[in-house]
C-alpha atoms as a PDB file:
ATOM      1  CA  UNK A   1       0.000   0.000   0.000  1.00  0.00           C
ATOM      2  CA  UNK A   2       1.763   3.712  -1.008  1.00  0.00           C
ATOM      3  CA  UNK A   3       1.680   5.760   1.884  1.00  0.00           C
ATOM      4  CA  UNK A   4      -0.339   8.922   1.025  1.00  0.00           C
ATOM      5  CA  UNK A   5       1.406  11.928   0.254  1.00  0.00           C
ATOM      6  CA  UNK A   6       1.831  14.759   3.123  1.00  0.00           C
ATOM      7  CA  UNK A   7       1.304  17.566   0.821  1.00  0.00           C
ATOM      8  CA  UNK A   8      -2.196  16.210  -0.232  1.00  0.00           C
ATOM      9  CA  UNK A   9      -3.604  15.436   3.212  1.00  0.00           C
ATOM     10  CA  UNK A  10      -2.133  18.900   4.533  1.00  0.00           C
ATOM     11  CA  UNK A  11       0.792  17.630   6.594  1.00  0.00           C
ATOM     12  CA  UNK A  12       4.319  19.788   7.267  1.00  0.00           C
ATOM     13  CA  UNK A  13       6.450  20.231   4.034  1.00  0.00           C
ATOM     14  CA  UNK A  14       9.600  18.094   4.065  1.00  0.00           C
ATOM     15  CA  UNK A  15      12.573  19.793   4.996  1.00  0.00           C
ATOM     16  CA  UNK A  16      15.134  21.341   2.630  1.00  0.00           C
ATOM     17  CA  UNK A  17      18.733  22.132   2.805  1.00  0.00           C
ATOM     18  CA  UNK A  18      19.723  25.144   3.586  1.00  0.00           C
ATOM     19  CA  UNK A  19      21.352  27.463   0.629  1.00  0.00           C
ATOM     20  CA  UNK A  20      23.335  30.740   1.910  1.00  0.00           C
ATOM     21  CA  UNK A  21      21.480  32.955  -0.065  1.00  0.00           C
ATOM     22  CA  UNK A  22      24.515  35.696  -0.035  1.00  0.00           C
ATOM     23  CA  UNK A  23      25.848  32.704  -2.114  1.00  0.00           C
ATOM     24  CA  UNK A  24      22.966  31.978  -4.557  1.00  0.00           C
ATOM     25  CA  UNK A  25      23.239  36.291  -5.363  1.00  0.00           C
ATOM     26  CA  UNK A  26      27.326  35.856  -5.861  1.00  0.00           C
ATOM     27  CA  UNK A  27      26.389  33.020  -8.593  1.00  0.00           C
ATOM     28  CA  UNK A  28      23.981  34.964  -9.907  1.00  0.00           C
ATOM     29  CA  UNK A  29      25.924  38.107 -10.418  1.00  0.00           C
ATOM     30  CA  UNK A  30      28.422  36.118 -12.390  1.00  0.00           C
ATOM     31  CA  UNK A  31      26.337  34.668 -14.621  1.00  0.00           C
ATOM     32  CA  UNK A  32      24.253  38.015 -15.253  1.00  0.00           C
ATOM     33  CA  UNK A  33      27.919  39.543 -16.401  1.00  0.00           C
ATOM     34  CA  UNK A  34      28.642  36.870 -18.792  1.00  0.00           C
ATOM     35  CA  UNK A  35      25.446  36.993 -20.233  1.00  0.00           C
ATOM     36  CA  UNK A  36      26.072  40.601 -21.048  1.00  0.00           C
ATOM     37  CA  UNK A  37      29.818  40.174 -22.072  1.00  0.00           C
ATOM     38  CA  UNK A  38      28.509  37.664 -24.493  1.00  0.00           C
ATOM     39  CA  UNK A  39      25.454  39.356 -25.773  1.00  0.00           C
ATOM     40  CA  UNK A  40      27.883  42.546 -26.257  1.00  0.00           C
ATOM     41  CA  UNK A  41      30.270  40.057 -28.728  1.00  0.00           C
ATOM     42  CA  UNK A  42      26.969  39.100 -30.447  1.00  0.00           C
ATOM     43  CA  UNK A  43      26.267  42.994 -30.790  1.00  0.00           C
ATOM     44  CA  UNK A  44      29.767  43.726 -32.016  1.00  0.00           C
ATOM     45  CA  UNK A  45      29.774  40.935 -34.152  1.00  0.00           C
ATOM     46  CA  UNK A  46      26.778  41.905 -36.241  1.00  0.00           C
ATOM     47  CA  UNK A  47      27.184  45.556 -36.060  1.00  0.00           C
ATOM     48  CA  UNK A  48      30.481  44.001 -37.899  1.00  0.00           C
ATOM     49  CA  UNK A  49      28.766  42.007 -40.118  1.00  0.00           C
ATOM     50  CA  UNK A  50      26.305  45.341 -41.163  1.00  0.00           C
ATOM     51  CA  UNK A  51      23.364  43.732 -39.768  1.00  0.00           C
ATOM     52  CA  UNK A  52      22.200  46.218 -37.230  1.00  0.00           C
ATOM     53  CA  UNK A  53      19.848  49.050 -38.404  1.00  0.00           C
ATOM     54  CA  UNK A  54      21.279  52.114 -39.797  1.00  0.00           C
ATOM     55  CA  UNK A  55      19.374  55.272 -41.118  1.00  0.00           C
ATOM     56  CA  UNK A  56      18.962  55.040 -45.460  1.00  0.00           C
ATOM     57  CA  UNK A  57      20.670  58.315 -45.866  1.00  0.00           C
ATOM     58  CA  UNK A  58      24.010  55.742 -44.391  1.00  0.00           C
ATOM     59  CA  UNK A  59      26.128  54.346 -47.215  1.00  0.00           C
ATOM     60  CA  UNK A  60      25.678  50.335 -46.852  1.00  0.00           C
ATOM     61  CA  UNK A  61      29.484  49.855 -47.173  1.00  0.00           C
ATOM     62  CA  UNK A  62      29.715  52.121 -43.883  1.00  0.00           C
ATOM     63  CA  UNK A  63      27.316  50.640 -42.047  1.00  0.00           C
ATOM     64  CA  UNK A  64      29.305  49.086 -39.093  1.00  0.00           C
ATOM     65  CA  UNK A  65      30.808  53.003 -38.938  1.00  0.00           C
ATOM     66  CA  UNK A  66      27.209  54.246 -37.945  1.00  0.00           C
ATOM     67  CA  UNK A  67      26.876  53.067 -34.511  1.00  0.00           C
ATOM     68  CA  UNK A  68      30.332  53.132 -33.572  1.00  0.00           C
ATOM     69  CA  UNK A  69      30.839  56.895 -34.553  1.00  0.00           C
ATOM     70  CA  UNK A  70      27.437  57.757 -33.117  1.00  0.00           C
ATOM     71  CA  UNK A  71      28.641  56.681 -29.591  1.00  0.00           C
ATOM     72  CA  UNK A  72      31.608  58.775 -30.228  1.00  0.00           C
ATOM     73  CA  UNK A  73      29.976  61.950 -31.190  1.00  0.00           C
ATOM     74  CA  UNK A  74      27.576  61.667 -27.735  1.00  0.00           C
ATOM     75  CA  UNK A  75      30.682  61.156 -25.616  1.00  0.00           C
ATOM     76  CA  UNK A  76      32.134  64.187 -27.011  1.00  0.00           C
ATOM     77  CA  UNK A  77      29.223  66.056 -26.796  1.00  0.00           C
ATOM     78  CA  UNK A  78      28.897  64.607 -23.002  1.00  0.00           C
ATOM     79  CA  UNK A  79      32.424  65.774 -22.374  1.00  0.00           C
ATOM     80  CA  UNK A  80      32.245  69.227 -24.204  1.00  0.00           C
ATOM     81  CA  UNK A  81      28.967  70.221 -21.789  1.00  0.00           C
ATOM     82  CA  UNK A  82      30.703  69.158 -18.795  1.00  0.00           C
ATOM     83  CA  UNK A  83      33.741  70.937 -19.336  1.00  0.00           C
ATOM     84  CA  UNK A  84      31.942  74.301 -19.998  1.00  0.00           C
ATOM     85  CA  UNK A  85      29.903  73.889 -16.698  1.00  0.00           C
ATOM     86  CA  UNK A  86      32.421  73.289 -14.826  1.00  0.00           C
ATOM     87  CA  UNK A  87      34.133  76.012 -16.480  1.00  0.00           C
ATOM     88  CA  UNK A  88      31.004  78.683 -15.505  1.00  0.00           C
ATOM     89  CA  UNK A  89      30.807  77.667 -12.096  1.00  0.00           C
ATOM     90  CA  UNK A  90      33.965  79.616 -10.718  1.00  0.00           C
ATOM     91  CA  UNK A  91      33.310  82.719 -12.483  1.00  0.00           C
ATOM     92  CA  UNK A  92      29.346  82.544 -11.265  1.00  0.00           C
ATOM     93  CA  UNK A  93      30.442  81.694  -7.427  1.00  0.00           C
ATOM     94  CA  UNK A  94      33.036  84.713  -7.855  1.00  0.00           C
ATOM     95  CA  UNK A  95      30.465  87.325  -9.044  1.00  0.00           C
ATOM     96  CA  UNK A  96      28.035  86.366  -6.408  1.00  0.00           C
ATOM     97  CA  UNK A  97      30.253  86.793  -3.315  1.00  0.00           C
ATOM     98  CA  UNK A  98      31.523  90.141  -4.223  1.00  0.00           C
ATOM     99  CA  UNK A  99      35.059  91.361  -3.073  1.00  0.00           C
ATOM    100  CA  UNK A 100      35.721  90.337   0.400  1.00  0.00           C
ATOM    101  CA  UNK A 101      36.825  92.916   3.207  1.00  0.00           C
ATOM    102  CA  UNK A 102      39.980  93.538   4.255  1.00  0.00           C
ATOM    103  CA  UNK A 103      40.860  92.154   7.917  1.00  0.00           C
ATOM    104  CA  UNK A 104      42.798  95.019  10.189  1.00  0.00           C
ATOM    105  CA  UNK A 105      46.058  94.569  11.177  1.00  0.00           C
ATOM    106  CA  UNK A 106      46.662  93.527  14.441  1.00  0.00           C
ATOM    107  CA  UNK A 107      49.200  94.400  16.782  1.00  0.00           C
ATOM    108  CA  UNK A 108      52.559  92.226  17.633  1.00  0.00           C
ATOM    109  CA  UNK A 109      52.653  91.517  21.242  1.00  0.00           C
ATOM    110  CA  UNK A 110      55.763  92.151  22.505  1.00  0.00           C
ATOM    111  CA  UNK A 111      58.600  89.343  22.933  1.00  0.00           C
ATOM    112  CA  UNK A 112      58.569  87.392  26.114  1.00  0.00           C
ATOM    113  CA  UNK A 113      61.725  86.457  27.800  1.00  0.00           C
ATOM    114  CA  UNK A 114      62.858  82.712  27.162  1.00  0.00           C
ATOM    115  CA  UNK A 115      63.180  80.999  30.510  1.00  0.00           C
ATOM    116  CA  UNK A 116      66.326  78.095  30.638  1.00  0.00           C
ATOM    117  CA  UNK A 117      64.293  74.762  30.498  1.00  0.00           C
ATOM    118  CA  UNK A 118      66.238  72.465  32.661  1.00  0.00           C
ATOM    119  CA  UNK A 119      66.768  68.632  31.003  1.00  0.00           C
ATOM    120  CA  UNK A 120      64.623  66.087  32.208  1.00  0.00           C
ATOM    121  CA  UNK A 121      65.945  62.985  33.671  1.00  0.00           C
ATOM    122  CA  UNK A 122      66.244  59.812  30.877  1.00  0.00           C
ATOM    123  CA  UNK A 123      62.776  57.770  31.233  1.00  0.00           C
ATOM    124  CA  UNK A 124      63.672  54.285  32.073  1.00  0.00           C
ATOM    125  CA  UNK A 125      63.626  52.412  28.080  1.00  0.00           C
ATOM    126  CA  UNK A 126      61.095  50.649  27.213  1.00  0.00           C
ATOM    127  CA  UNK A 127      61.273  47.024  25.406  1.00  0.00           C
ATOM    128  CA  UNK A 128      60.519  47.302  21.999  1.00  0.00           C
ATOM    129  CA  UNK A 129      57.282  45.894  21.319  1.00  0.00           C
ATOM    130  CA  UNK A 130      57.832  42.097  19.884  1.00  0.00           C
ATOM    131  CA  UNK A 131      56.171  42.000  16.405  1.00  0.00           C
ATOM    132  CA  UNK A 132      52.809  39.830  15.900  1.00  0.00           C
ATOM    133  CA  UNK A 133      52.261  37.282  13.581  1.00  0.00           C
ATOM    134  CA  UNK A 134      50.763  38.018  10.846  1.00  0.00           C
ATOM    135  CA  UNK A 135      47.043  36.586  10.635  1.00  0.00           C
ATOM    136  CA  UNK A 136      46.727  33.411   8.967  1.00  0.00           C
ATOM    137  CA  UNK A 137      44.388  33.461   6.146  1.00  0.00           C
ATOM    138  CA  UNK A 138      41.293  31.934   6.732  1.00  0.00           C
ATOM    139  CA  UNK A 139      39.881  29.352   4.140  1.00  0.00           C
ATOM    140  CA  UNK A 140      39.450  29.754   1.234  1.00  0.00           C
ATOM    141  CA  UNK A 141      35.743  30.920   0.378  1.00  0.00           C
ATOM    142  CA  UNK A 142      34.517  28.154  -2.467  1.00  0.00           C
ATOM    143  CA  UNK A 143      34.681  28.725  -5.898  1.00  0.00           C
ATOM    144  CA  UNK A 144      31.588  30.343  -8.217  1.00  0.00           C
ATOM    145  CA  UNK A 145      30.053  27.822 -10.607  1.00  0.00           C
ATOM    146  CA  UNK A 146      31.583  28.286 -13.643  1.00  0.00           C
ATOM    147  CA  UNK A 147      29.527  31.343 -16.005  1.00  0.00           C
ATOM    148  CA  UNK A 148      28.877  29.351 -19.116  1.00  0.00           C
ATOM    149  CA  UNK A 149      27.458  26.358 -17.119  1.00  0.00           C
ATOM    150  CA  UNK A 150      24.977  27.968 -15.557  1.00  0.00           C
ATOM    151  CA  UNK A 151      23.456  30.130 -18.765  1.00  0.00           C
ATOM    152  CA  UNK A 152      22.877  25.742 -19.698  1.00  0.00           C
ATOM    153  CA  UNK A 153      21.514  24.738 -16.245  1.00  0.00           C
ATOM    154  CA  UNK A 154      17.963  24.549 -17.962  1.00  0.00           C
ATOM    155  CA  UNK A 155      19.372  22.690 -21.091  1.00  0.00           C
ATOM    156  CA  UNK A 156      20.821  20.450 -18.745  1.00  0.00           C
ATOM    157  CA  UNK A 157      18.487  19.081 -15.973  1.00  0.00           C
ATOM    158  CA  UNK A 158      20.533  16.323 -15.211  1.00  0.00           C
ATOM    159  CA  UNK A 159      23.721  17.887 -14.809  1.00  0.00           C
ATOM    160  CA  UNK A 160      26.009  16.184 -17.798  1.00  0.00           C
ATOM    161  CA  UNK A 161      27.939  18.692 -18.823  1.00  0.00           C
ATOM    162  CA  UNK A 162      30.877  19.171 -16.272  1.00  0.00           C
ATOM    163  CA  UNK A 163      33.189  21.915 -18.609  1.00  0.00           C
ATOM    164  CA  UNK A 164      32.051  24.799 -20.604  1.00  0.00           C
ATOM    165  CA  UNK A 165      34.978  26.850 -22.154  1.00  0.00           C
ATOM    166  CA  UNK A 166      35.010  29.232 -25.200  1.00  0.00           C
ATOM    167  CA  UNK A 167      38.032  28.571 -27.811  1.00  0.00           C
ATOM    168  CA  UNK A 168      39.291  30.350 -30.375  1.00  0.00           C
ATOM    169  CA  UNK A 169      38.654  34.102 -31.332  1.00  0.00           C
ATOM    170  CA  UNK A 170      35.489  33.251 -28.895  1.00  0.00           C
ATOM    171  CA  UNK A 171      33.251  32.190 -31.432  1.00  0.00           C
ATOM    172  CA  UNK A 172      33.372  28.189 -30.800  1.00  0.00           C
ATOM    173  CA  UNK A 173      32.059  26.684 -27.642  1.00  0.00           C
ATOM    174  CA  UNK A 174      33.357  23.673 -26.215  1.00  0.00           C
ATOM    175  CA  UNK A 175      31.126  21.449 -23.564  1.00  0.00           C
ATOM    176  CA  UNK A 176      32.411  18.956 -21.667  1.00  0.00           C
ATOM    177  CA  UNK A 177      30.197  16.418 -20.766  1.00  0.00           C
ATOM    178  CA  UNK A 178      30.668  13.497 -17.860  1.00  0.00           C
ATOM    179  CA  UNK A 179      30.122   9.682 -18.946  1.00  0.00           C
ATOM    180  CA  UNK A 180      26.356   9.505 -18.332  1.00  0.00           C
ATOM    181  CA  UNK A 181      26.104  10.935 -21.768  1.00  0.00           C
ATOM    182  CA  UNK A 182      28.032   8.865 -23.370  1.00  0.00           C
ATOM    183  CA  UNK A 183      26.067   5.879 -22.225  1.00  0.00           C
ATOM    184  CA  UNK A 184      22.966   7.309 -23.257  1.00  0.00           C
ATOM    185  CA  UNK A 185      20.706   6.224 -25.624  1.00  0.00           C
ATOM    186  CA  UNK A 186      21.335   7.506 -29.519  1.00  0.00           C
ATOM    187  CA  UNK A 187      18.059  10.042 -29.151  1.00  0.00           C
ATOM    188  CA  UNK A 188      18.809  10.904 -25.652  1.00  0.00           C
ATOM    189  CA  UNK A 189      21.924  12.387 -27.010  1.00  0.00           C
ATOM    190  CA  UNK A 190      20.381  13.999 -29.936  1.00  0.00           C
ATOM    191  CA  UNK A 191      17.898  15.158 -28.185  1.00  0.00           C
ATOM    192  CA  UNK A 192      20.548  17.160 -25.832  1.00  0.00           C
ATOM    193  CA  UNK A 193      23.241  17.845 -28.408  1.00  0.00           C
ATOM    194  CA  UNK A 194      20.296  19.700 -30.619  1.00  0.00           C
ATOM    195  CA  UNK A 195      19.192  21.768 -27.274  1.00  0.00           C
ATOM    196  CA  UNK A 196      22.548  23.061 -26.548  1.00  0.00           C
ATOM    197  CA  UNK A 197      23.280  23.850 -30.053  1.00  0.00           C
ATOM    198  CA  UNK A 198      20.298  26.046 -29.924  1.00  0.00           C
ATOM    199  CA  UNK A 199      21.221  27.764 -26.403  1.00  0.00           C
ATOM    200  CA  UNK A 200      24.690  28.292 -27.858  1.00  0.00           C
ATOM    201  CA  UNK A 201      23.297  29.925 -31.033  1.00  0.00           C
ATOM    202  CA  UNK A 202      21.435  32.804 -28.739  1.00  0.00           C
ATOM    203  CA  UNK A 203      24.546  33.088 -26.750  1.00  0.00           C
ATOM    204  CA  UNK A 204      25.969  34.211 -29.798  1.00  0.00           C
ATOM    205  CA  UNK A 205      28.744  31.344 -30.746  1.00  0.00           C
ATOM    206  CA  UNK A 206      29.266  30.429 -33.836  1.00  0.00           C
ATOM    207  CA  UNK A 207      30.388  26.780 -33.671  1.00  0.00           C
ATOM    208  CA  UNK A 208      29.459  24.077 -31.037  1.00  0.00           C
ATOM    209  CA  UNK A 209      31.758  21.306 -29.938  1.00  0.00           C
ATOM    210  CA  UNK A 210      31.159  18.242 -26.997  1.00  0.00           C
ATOM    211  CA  UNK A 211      34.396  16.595 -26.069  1.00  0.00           C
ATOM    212  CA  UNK A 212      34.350  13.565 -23.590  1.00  0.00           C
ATOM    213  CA  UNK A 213      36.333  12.966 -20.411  1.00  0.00           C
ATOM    214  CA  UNK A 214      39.112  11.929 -22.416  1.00  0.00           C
ATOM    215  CA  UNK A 215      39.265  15.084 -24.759  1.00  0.00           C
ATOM    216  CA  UNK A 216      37.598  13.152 -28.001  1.00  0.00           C
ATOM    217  CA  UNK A 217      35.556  15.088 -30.210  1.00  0.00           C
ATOM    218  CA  UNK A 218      32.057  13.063 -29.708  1.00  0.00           C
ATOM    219  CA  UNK A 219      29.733  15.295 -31.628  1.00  0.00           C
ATOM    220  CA  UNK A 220      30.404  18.455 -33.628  1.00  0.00           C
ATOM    221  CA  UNK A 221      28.075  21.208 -35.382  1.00  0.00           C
ATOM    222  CA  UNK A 222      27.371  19.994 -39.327  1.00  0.00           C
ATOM    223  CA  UNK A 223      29.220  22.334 -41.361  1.00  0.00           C
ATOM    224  CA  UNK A 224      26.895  21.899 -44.104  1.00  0.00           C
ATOM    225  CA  UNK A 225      23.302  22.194 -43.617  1.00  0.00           C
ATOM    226  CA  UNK A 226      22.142  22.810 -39.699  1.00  0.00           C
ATOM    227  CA  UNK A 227      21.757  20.056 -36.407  1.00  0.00           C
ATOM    228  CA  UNK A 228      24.713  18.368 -34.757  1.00  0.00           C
ATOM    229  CA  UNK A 229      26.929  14.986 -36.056  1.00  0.00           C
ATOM    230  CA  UNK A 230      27.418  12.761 -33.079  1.00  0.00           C
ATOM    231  CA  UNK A 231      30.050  10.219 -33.532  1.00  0.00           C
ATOM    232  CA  UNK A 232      29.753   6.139 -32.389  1.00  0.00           C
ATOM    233  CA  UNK A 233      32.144   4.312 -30.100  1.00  0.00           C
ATOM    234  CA  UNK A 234      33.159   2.877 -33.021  1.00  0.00           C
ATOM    235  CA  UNK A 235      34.368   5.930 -34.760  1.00  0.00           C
ATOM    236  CA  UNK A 236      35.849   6.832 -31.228  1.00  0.00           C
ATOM    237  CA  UNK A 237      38.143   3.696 -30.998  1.00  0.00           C
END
């Protein structure tokens, strides 16, 4: 007989481990920064490629000039307007105060005359204070997940991929994936290897590569045509 659930009979929820959440934000905070450091590549890459919109007036063969010297001419503009307020700001503070009056002069006392000061007697030395040790580092705090693995944590439920790096000029992404994958079924891995080419497509990579444990190539984008090739222990060997 199954035992009947404590949620549905309106028992206590089962406990769950607690997660720092100081911790959680720090995780967090590095992926949100290389989600924007990637998106940015993706921005310069087709502002380079003369796919971002540009007015009609533009020349096409200048179109990945538009943007760039836009940006430009608003900085400069930025910096010309704060350099002429800050400019006007003496001369207004100046005119408002109005000359200041002249203090009187005072008069110089007259010169006391210097008593002998008689030498103290030596105060009994001191030891010198012994140095302290230096405070011993504490432990180290552990390390962030690594950014690219968790922009796949929902591509990856079941936590195969163990290595996530970016080769190249940037524009090929290598996962590493643990042996569970491996010993999946044919579709289990297709089914994967055609969700993380997708997620590494809006990340803005160009190529996607899975390597095993070992450092073998196991499945690679198709160069011709779209989808991934996965390649057979066979092939492997």
């Amino acid at each position: 007989m199954i035992p009947p659930n404590s949620s549905q009979v309106g028992g206590p929820p089962l406990p769950v481990p607690y997660e720092n959440p100081w911790g959680r934000l720090a995780g967090d905070l590095v992926a949100v920064f290389a989600s924007l450091r990637l998106q940015l590549r993706a921005l310069w890459r087709r502002n380079r490629e003369g796919d971002l919109p540009s007015p009609s007036f533009w020349p096409r063969d200048l179109a990945p000039l538009f943007w760039p010297g836009l940006l430009l001419g608003l900085l400069a503009l930025g910096l010309v307007l704060v350099l002429a307020l800050a400019g006007g700001l003496p001369r207004a503070a100046s005119s408002a105060t109005g000359p200041q009056p002249v203090p009187e002069a005072q008069p110089v006392p007259e010169a006391q005359p210097v008593q002998e000061i008689q030498p103290e007697p030596e105060l009994q030395s001191k030891p010198n204070p012994q140095p302290t040790a230096a405070p011993q580092p504490s432990a180290l705090a552990p390390e962030a997940p690594e950014p690219l693995l968790t922009l796949f944590a929902e591509q990856d439920p079941k936590g195969m991929i163990v290595l996530a790096t970016a080769e190249g000029d940037g524009s090929v992404l290598s996962l590493g994936v643990a042996a569970a994958f491996t010993t999946a079924t044919a579709r289990q891995q297709g089914d994967l290897a055609r969700q993380w080419l997708e997620r590494a497509q809006q990340l803005g990579f160009d190529r996607l590569e899975i390597v095993d444990l070992q450092g073998r190539t196991i499945g690679r984008q198709a160069l011709v045509g779209s989808g991934m090739i996965l390649l057979s222990p066979q092939h492997l060997s």
